[in-house]
N, C-alpha and C. Protein backbone atom coordinates (compact mmCIF):
# COMPACT_ATOMS: atom_id res chain seq x y z
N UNK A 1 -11.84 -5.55 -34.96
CA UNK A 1 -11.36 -4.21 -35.26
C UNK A 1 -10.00 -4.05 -34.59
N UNK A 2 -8.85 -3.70 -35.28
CA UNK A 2 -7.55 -3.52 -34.44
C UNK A 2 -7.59 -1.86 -34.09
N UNK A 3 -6.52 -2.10 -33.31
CA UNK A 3 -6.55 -0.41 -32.78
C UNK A 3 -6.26 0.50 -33.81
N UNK A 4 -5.59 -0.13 -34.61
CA UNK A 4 -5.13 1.32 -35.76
C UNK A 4 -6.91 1.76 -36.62
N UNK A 5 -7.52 0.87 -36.88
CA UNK A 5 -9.30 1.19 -37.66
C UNK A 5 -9.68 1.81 -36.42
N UNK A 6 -10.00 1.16 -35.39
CA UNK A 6 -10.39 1.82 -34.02
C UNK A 6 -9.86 3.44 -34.33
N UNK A 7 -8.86 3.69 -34.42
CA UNK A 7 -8.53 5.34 -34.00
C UNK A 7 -8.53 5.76 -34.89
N UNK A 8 -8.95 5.30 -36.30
CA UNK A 8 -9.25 5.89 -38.32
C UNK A 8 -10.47 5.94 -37.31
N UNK A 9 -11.46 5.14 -37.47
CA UNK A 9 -12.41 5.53 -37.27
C UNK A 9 -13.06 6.28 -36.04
N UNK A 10 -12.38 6.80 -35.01
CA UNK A 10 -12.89 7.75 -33.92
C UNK A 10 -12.42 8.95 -34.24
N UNK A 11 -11.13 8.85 -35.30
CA UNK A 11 -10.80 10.78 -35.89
C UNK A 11 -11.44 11.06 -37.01
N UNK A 12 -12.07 10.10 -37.42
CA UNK A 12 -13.33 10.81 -39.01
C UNK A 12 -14.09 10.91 -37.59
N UNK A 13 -15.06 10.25 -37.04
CA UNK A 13 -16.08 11.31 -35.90
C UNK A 13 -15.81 12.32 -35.17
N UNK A 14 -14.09 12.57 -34.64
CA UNK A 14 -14.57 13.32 -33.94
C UNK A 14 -14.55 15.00 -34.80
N UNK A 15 -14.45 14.82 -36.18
CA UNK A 15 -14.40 16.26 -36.56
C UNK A 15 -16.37 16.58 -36.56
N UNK A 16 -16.96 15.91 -36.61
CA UNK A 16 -17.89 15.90 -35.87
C UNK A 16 -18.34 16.67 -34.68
N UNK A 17 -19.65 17.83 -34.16
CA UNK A 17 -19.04 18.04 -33.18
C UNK A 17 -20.59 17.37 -32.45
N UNK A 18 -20.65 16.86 -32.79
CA UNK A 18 -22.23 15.86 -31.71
C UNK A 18 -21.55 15.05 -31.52
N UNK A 19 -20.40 14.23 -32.19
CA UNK A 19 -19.61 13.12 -32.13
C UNK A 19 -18.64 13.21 -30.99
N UNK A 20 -17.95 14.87 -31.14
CA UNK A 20 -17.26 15.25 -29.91
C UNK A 20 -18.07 15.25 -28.62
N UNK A 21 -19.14 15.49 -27.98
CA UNK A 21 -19.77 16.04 -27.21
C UNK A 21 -20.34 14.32 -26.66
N UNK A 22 -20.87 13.29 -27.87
CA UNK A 22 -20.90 12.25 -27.12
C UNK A 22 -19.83 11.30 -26.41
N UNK A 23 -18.58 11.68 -27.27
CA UNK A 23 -17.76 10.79 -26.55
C UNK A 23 -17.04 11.36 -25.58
N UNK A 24 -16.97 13.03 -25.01
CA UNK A 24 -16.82 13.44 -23.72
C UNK A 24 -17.46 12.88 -22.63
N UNK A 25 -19.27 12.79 -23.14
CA UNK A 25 -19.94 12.57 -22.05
C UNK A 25 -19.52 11.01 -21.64
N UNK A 26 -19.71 9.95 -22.51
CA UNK A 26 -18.92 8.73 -22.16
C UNK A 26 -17.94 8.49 -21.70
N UNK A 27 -16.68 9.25 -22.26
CA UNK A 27 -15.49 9.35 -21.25
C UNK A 27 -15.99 9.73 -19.61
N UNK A 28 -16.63 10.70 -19.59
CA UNK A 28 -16.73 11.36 -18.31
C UNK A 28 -17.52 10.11 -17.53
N UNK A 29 -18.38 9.85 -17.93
CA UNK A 29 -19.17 8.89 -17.06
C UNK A 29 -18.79 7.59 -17.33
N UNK A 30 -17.49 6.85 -18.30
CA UNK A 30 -16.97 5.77 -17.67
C UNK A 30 -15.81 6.18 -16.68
N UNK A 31 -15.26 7.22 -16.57
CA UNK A 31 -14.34 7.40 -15.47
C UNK A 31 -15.18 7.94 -14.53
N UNK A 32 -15.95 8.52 -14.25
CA UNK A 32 -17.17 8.59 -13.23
C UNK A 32 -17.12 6.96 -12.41
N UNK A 33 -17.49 6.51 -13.36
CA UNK A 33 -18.19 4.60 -12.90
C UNK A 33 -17.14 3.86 -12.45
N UNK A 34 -16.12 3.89 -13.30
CA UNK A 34 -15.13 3.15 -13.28
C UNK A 34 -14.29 3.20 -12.22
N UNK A 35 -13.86 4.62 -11.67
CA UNK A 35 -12.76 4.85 -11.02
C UNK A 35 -13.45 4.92 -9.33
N UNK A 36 -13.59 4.11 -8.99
CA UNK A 36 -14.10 4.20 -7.18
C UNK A 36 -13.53 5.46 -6.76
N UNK A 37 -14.13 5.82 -5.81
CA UNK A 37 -13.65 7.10 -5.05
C UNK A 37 -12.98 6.31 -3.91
N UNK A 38 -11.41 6.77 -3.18
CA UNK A 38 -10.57 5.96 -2.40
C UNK A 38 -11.29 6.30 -1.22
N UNK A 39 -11.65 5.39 -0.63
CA UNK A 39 -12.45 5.27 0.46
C UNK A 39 -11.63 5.83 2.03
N UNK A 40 -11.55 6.31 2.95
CA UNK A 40 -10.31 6.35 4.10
C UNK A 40 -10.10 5.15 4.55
N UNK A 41 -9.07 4.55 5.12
CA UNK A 41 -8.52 3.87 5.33
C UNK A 41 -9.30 3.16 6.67
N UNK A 42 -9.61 1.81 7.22
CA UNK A 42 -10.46 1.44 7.82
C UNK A 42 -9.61 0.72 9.08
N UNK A 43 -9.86 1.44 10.13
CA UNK A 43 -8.90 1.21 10.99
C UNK A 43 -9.47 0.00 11.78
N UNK A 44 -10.40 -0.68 11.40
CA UNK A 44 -10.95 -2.17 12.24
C UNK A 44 -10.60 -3.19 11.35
N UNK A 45 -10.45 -2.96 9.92
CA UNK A 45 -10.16 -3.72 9.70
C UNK A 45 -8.48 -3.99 9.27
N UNK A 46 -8.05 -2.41 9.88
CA UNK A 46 -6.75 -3.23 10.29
C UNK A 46 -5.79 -3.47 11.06
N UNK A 47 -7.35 -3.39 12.13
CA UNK A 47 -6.83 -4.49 13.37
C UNK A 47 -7.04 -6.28 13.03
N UNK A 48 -7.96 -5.95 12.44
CA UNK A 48 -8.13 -7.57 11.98
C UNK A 48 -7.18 -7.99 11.31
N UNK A 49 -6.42 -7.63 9.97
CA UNK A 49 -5.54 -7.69 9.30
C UNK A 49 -4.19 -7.93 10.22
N UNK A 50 -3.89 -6.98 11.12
CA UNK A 50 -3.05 -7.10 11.98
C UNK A 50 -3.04 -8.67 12.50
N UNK A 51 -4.58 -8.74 13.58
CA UNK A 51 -4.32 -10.17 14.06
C UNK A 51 -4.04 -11.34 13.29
N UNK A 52 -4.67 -11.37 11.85
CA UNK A 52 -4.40 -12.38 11.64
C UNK A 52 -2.98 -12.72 10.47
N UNK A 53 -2.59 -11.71 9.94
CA UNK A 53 -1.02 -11.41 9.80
C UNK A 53 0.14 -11.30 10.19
N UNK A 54 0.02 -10.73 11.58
CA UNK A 54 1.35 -9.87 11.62
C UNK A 54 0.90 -10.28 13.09
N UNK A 55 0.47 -11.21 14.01
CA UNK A 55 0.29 -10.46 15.03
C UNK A 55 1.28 -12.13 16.01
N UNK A 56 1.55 -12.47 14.39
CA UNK A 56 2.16 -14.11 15.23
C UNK A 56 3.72 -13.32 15.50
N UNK A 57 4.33 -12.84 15.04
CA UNK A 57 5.60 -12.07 15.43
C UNK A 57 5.42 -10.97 15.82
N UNK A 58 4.80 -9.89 15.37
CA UNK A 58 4.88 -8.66 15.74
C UNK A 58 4.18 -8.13 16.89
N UNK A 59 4.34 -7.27 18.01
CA UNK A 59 3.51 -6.86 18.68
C UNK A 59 3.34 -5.24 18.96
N UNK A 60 1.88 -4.89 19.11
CA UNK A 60 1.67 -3.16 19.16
C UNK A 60 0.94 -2.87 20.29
N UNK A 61 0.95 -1.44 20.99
CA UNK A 61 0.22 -1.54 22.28
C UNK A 61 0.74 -1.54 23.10
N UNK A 62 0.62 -0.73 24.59
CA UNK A 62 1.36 -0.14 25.56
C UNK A 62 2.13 -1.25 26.07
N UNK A 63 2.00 -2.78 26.06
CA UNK A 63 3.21 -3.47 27.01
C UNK A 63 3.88 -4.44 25.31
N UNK A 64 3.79 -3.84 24.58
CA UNK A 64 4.49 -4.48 23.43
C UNK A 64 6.14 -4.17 23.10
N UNK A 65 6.83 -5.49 23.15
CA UNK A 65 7.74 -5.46 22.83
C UNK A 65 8.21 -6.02 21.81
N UNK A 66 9.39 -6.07 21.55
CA UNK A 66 10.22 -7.20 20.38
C UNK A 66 10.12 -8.53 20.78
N UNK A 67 10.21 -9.27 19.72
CA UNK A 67 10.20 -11.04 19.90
C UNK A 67 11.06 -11.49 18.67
N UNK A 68 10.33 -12.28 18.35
CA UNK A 68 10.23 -12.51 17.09
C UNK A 68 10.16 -11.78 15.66
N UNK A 69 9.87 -10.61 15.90
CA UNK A 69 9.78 -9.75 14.76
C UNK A 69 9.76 -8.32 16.14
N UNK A 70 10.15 -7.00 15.07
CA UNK A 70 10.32 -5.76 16.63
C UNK A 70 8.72 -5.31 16.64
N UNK A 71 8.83 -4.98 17.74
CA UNK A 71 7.21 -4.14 18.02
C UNK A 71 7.15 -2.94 16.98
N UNK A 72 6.04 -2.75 17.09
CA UNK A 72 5.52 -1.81 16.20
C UNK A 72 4.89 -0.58 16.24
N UNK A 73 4.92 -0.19 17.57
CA UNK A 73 4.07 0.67 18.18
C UNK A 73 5.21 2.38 17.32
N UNK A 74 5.16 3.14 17.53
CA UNK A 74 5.60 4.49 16.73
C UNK A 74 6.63 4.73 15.45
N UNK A 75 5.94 3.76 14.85
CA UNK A 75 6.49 3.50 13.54
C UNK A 75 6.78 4.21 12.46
N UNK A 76 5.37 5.34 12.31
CA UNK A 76 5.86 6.40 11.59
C UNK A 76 6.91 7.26 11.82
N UNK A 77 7.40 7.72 10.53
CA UNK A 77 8.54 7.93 10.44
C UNK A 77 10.33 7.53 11.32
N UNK A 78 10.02 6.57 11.72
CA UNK A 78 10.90 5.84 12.76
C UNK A 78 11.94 5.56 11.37
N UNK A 79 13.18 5.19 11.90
CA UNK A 79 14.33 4.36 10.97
C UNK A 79 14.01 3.11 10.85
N UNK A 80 14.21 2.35 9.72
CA UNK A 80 13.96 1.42 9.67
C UNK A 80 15.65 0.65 10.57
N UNK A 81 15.40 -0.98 11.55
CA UNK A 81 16.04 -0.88 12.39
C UNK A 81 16.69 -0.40 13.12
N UNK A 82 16.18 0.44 13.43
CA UNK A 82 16.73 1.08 14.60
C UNK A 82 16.22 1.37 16.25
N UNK A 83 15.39 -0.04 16.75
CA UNK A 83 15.00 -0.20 17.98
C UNK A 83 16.01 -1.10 18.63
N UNK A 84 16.35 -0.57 19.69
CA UNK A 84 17.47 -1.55 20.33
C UNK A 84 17.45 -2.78 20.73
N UNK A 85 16.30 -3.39 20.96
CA UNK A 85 15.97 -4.23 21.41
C UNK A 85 15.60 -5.60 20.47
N UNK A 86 16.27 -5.52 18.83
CA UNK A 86 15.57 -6.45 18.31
C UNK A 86 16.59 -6.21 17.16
N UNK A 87 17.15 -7.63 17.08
CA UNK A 87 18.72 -7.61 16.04
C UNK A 87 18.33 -7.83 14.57
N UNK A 88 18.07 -7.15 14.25
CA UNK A 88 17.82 -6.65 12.68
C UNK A 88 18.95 -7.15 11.75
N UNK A 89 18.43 -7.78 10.35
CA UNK A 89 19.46 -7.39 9.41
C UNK A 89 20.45 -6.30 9.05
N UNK A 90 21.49 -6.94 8.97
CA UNK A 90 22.35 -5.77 8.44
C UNK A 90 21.62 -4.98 7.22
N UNK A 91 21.34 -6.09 6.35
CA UNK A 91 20.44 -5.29 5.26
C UNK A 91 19.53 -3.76 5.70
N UNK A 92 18.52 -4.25 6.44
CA UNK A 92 18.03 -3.36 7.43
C UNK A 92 17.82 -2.02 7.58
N UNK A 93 19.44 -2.88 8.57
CA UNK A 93 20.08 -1.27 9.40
C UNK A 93 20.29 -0.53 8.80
N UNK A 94 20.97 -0.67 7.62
CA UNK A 94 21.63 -0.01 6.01
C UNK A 94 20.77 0.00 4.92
N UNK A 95 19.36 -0.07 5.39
CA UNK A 95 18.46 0.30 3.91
C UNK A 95 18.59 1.93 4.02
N UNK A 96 18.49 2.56 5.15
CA UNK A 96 18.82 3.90 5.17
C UNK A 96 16.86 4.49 5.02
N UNK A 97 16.06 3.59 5.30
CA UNK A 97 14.92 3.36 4.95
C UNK A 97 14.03 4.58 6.62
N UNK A 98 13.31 5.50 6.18
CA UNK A 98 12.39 5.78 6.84
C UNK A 98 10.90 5.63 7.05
N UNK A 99 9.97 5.01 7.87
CA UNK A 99 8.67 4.23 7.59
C UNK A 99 7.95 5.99 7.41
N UNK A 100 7.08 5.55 6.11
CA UNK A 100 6.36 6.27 6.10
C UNK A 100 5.15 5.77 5.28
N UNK A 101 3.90 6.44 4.86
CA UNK A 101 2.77 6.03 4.25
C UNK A 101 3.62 4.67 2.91
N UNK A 102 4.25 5.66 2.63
CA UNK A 102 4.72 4.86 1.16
C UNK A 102 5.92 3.69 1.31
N UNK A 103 7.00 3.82 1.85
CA UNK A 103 7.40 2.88 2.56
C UNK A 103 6.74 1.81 2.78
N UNK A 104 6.25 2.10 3.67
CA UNK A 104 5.26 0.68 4.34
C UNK A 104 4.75 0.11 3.49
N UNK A 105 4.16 0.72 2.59
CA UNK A 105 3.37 0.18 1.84
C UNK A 105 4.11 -1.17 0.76
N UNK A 106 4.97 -0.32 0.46
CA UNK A 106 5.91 -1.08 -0.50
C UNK A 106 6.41 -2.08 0.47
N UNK A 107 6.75 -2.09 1.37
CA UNK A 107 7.54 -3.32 2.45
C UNK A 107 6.40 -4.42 2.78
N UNK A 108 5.52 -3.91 3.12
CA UNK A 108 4.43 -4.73 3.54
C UNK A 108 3.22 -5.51 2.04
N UNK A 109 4.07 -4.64 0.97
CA UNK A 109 3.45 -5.43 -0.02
C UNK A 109 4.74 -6.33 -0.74
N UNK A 110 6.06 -6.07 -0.20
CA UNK A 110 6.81 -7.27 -0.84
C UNK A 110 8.17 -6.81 0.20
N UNK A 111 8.61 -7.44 1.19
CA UNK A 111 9.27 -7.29 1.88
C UNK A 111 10.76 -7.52 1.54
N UNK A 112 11.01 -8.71 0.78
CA UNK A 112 12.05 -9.08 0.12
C UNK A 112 12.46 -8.04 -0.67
N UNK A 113 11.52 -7.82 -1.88
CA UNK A 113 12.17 -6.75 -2.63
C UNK A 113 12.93 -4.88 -2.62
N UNK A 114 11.70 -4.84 -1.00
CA UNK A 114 11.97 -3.06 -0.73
C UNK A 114 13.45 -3.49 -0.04
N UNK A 115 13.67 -4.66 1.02
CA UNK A 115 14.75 -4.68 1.68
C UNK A 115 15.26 -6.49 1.07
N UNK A 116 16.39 -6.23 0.23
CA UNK A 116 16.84 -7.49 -0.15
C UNK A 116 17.80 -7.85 1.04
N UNK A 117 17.10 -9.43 1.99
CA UNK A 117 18.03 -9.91 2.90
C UNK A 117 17.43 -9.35 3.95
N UNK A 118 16.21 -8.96 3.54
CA UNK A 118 15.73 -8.82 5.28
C UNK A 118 15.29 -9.80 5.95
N UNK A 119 15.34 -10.15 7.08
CA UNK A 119 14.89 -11.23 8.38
C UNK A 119 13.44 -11.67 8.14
N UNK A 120 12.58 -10.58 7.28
CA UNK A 120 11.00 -10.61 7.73
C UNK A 120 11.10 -11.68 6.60
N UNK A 121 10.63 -13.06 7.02
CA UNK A 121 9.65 -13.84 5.73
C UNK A 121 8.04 -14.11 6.11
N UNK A 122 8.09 -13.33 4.92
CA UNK A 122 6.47 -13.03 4.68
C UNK A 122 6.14 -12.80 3.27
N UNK A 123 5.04 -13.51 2.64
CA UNK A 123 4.89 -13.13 1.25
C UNK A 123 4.48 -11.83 1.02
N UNK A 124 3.79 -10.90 2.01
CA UNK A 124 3.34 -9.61 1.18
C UNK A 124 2.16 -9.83 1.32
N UNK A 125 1.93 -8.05 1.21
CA UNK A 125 0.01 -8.15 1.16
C UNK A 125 -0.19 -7.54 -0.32
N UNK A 126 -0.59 -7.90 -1.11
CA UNK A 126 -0.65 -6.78 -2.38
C UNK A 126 -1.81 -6.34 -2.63
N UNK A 127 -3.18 -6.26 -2.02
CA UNK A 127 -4.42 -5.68 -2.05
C UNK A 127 -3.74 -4.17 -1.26
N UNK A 128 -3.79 -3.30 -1.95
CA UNK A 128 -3.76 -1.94 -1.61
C UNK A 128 -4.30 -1.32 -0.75
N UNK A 129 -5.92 -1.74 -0.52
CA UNK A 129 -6.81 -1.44 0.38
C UNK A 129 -6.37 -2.19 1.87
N UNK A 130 -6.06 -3.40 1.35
CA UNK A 130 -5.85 -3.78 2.66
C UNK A 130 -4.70 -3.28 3.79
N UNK A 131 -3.77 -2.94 2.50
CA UNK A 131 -2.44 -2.34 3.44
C UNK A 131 -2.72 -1.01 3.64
N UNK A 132 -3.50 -0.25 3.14
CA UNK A 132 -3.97 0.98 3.78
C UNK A 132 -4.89 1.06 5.50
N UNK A 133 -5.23 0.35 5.10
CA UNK A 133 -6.00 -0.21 6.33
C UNK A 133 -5.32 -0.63 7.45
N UNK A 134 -4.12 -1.70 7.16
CA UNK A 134 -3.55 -1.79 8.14
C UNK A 134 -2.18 -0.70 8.31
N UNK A 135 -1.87 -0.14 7.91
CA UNK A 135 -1.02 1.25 8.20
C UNK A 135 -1.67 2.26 8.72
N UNK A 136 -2.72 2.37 8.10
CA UNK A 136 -3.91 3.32 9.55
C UNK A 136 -3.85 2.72 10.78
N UNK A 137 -4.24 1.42 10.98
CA UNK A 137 -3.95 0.95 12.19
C UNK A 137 -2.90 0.98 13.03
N UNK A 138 -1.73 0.81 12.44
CA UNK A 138 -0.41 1.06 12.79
C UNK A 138 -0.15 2.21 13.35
N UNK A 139 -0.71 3.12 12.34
CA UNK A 139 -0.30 4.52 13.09
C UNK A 139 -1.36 4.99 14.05
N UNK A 140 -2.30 4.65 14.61
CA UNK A 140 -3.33 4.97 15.87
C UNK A 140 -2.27 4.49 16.97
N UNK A 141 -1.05 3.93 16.98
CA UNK A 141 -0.30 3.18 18.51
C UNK A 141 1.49 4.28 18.08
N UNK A 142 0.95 5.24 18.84
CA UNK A 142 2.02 6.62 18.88
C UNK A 142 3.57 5.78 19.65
């Protein structure tokens, strides 16, 4: 069946109105089923995420500093490079970039692309859940 018979044949039913009424209820209860409810963000597991990602350069937590990558500790809404202690891309300095939920998200799911020429090589996390998780974590270290 191509889509054009597909939608001939769902507008002869729906003048129908039992026809209407069943395919509400199906709509409703495959987006019921279908669509997970977004769970809150799981802050253990992204400490775990942390350690085993981010935790070979980056560091968070009251004696954390810059190294290899800058610490991470009060990140929200911070400038992007702008800790003194850790020589950032020019790219960077000049993304003009503020960390926030969405930010992060996008950086930490493709780093190259939010900041072209940034220092960080890292492929990215692109599970959604997971980078929610670890940005909750992030933001528990003020």
């Amino acid at each position: 069946m191509t889509a054009r018979s597909a939608f001939l044949f769902l507008s002869a039913r729906l003048s129908e109105p039992a026809a209407c009424v069943r395919i509400g209820a199906l709509t409703f209860a495959l987006a019921t089923v279908a669509a997970p409810a977004f769970a809150a963000p799981d802050i253990e597991a992204g400490k775990a995420l942390f350690a085993s990602r981010c935790a070979s350069c980056h560091a968070i937590g009251p004696m954390a500093t810059s190294g290899f990558g800058p610490q991470l500790n009060g990140l929200a809404n911070r400038r992007a490079g702008s800790l003194t202690d850790f020589a950032y891309s020019k790219e960077m300095k000049q993304s003009g970039i503020v960390w926030n939920e969405k930010t992060l998200a996008a950086f930490i799911a493709n780093p190259g692309k939010t900041v072209p020429g940034t220092k960080m090589r890292f492929w990215g996390i692109g599970n959604e859940r997971k980078v929610a998780d670890l940005i909750a974590y992030l933001y528990t270290f003020k």
